[in-house]
Protein backbone atom coordinates (compact mmCIF):
# COMPACT_ATOMS: atom_id res chain seq x y z
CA UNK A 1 11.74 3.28 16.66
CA UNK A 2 9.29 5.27 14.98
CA UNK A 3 8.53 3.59 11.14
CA UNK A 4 5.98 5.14 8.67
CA UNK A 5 3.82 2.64 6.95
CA UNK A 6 2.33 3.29 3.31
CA UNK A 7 -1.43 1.49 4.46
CA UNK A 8 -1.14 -0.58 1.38
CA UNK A 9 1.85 -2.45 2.61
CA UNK A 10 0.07 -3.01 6.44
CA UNK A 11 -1.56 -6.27 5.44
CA UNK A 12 0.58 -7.53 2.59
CA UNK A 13 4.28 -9.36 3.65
CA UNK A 14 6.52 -6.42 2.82
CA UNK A 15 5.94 -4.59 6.50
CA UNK A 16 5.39 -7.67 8.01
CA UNK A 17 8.19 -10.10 7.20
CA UNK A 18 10.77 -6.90 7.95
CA UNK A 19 9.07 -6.32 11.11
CA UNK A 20 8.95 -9.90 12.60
CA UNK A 21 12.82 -10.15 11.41
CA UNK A 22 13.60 -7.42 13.71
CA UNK A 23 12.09 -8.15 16.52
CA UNK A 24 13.02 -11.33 16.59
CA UNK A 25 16.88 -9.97 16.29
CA UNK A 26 15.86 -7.13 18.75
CA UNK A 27 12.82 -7.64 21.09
CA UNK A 28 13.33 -5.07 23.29
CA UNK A 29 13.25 -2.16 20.72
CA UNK A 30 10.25 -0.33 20.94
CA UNK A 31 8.32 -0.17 17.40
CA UNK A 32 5.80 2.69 16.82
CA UNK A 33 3.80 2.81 13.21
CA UNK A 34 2.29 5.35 11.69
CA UNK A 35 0.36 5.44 8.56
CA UNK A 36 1.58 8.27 5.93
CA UNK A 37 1.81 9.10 2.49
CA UNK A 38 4.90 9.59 0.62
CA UNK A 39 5.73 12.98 0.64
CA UNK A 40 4.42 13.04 4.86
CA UNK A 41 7.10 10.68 5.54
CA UNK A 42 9.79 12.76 3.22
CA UNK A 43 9.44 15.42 5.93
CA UNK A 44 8.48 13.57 8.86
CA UNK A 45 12.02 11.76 8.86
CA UNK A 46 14.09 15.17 7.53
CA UNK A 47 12.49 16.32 10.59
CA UNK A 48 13.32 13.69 13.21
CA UNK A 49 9.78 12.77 13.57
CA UNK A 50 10.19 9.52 12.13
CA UNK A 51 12.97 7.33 11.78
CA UNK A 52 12.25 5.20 8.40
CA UNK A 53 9.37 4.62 5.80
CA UNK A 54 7.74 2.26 4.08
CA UNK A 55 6.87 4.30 0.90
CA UNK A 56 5.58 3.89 -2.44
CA UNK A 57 8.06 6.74 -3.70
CA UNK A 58 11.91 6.30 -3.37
CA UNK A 59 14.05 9.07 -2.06
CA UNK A 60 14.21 12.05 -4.39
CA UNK A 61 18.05 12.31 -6.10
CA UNK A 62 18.07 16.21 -5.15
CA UNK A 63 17.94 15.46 -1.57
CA UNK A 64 20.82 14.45 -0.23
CA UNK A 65 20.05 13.74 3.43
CA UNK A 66 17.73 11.03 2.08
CA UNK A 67 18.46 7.45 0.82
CA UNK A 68 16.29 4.37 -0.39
CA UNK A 69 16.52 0.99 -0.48
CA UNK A 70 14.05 -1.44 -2.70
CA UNK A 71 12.12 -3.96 -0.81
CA UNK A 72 9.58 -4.89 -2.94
CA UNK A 73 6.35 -4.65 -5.09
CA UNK A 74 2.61 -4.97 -4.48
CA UNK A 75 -0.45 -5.61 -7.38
CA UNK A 76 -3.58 -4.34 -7.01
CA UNK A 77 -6.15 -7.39 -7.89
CA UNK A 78 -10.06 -6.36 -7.90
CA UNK A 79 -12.35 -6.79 -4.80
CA UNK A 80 -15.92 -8.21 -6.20
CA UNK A 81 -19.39 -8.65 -4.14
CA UNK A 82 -19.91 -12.48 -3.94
CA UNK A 83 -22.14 -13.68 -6.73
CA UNK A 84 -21.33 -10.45 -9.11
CA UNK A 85 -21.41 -11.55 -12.60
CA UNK A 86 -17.43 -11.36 -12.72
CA UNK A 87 -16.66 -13.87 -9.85
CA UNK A 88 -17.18 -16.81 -12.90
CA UNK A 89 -13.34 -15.20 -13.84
CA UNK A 90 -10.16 -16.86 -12.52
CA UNK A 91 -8.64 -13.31 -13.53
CA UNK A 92 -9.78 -9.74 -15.01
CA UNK A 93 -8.93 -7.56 -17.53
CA UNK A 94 -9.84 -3.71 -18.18
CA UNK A 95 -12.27 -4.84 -20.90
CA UNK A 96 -14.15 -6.95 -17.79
CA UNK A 97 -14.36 -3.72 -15.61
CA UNK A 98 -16.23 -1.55 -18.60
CA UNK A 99 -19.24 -0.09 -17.16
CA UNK A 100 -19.25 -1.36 -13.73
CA UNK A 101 -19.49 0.60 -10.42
CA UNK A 102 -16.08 1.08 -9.33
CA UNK A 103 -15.23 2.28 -5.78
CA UNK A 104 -13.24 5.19 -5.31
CA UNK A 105 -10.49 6.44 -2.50
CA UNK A 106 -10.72 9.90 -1.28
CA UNK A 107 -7.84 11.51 -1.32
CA UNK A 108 -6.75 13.15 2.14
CA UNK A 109 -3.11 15.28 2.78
CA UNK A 110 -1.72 13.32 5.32
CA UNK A 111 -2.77 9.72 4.53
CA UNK A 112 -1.02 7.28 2.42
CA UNK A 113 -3.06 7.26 -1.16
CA UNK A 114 -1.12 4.54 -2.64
CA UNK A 115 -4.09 2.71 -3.47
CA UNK A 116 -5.95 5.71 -4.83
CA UNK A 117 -2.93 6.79 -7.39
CA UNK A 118 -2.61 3.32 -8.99
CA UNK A 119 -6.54 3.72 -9.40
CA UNK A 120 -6.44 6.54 -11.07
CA UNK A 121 -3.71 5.90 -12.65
CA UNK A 122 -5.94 3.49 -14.78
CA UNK A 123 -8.87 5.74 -14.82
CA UNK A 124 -8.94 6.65 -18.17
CA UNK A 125 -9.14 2.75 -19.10
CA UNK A 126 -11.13 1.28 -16.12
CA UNK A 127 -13.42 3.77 -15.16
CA UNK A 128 -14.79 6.30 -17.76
CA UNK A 129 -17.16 8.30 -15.42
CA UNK A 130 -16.81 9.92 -12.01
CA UNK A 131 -17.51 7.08 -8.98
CA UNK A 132 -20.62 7.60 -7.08
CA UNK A 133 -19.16 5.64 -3.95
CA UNK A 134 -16.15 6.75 -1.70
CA UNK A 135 -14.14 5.44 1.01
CA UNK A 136 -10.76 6.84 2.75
CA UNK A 137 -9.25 3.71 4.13
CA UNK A 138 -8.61 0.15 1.79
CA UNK A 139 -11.30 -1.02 4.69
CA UNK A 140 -13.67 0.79 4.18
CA UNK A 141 -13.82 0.55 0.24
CA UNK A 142 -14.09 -2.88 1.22
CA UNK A 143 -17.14 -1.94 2.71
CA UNK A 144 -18.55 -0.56 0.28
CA UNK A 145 -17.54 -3.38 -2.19
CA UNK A 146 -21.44 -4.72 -1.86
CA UNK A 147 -22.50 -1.37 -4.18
CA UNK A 148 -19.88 -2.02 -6.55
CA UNK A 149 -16.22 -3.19 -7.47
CA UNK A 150 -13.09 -1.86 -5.98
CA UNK A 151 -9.29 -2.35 -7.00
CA UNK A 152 -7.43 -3.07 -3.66
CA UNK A 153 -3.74 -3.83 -2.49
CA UNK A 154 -3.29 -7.27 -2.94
CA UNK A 155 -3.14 -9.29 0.82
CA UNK A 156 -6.33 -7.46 1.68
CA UNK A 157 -7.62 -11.22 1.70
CA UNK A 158 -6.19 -12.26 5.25
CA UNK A 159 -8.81 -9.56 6.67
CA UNK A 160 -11.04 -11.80 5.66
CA UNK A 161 -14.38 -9.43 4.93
CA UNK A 162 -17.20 -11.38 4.61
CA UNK A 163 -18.71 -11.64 1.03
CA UNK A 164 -15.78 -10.22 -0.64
CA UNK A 165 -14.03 -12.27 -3.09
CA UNK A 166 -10.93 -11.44 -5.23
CA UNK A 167 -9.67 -11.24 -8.77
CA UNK A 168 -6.63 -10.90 -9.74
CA UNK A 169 -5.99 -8.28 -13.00
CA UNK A 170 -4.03 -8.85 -15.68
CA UNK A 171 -4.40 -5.68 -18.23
CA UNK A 172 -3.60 -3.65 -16.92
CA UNK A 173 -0.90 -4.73 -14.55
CA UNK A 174 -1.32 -2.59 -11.92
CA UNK A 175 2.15 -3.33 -9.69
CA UNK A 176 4.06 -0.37 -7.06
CA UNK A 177 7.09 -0.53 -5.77
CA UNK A 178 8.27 -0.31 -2.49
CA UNK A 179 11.54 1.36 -0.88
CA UNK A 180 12.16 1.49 2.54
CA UNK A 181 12.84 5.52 3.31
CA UNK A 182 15.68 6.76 5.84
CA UNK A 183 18.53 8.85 6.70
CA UNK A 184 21.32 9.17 4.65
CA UNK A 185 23.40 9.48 7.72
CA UNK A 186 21.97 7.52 10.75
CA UNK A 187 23.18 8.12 14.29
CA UNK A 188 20.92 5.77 16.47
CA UNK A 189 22.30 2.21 16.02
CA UNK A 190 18.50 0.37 16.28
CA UNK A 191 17.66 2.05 12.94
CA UNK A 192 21.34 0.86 11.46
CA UNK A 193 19.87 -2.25 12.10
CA UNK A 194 16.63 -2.57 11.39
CA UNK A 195 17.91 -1.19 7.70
CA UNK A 196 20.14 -3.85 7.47
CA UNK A 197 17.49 -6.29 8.90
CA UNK A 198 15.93 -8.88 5.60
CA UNK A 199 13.24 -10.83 6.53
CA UNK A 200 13.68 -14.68 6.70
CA UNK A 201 12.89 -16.49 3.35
């Protein structure tokens, strides 16, 4: 079964707990992943490419051969170099984040830019000039958290990069929702199930 994955939900528990439910139900169903943005997986699964999606956008109401289920939400907490000035806060606000070096996500057409939106979503309030550092991947911002600050999908954590240390932020709340993306009619009886898989609580 071939499932596209919005990156921000690869190391959080939305992918993960839906995944391990299914296999345990169905080991012998092959699972291929594939990281895509929103409107990628749209057409990937109109065009048989794909079978579902993990996707920060639900399916559109004027297309009918699509359909939607919520399955969750991620925040976006803020990714500090150990010993920056900010670390001595248990969380952060917007008013915290005025004039420091913010990291910034390129923007590419076929990768997922989850994390990117939400960023600049906020840009008017967290970052009032144009980044000088870049990264395409939530990784790789880590990487470059060392030269500045970076706002990240929360369960980045369990990657565990060294001297990286987490905030979470409060004003604003920077939360996305989640839908899994399919077929409105489905044919192949592995994908019936993994949609009506729910991970164990």
């Amino acid at each position: 079964m071939r499932i596209g994955v919005a990156g921000a939900t690869v190391l959080g528990d939305l992918l993960a707990g839906q995944l391990r439910a299914f296999h345990t139900a169905r080991p012998r169903v092959r699972l291929d992943l594939r990281e895509a943005g929103p409107a990628r997986q749209r057409c990937t699964i109109l065009a048989g490419e794909l079978d579902v999606g993990f996707s920060a956008l639900p399916a559109p109401p004027t297309e009918p051969r699509l359909a939607s289920a919520h399955i969750g939400s991620l925040s976006f907490p803020v990714a500090l170099p150990t010993g920056h000035a900010l670390t001595r806060h248990r969380k952060l606000t917007a008013d915290h984040l005025l004039g420091e070096e913010l990291i910034e996500y390129s923007l590419g057409d076929n990768r997922d830019n989850t994390a990117a939106e939400v960023l600049s979503q906020a840009a008017l309030t967290l970052r009032p000039t144009p980044a000088r550092h870049r990264a395409d991947t939530t990784l790789t911002v880590l990487a470059l958290v060392s030269a500045g600050a970076a706002i990240v999908p929360a369960g980045v954590q369990r990657a565990a990069v060294p001297d990286v240390e987490y905030r979470p932020l409060t004003d604003p709340d920077l939360t996305v929702d989640f839908d899994l993306l399919h077929r409105s009619t489905e044919p192949d009886p592995a994908v019936t199930a993994f949609l009506d898989t729910r991970p164990a609580t």
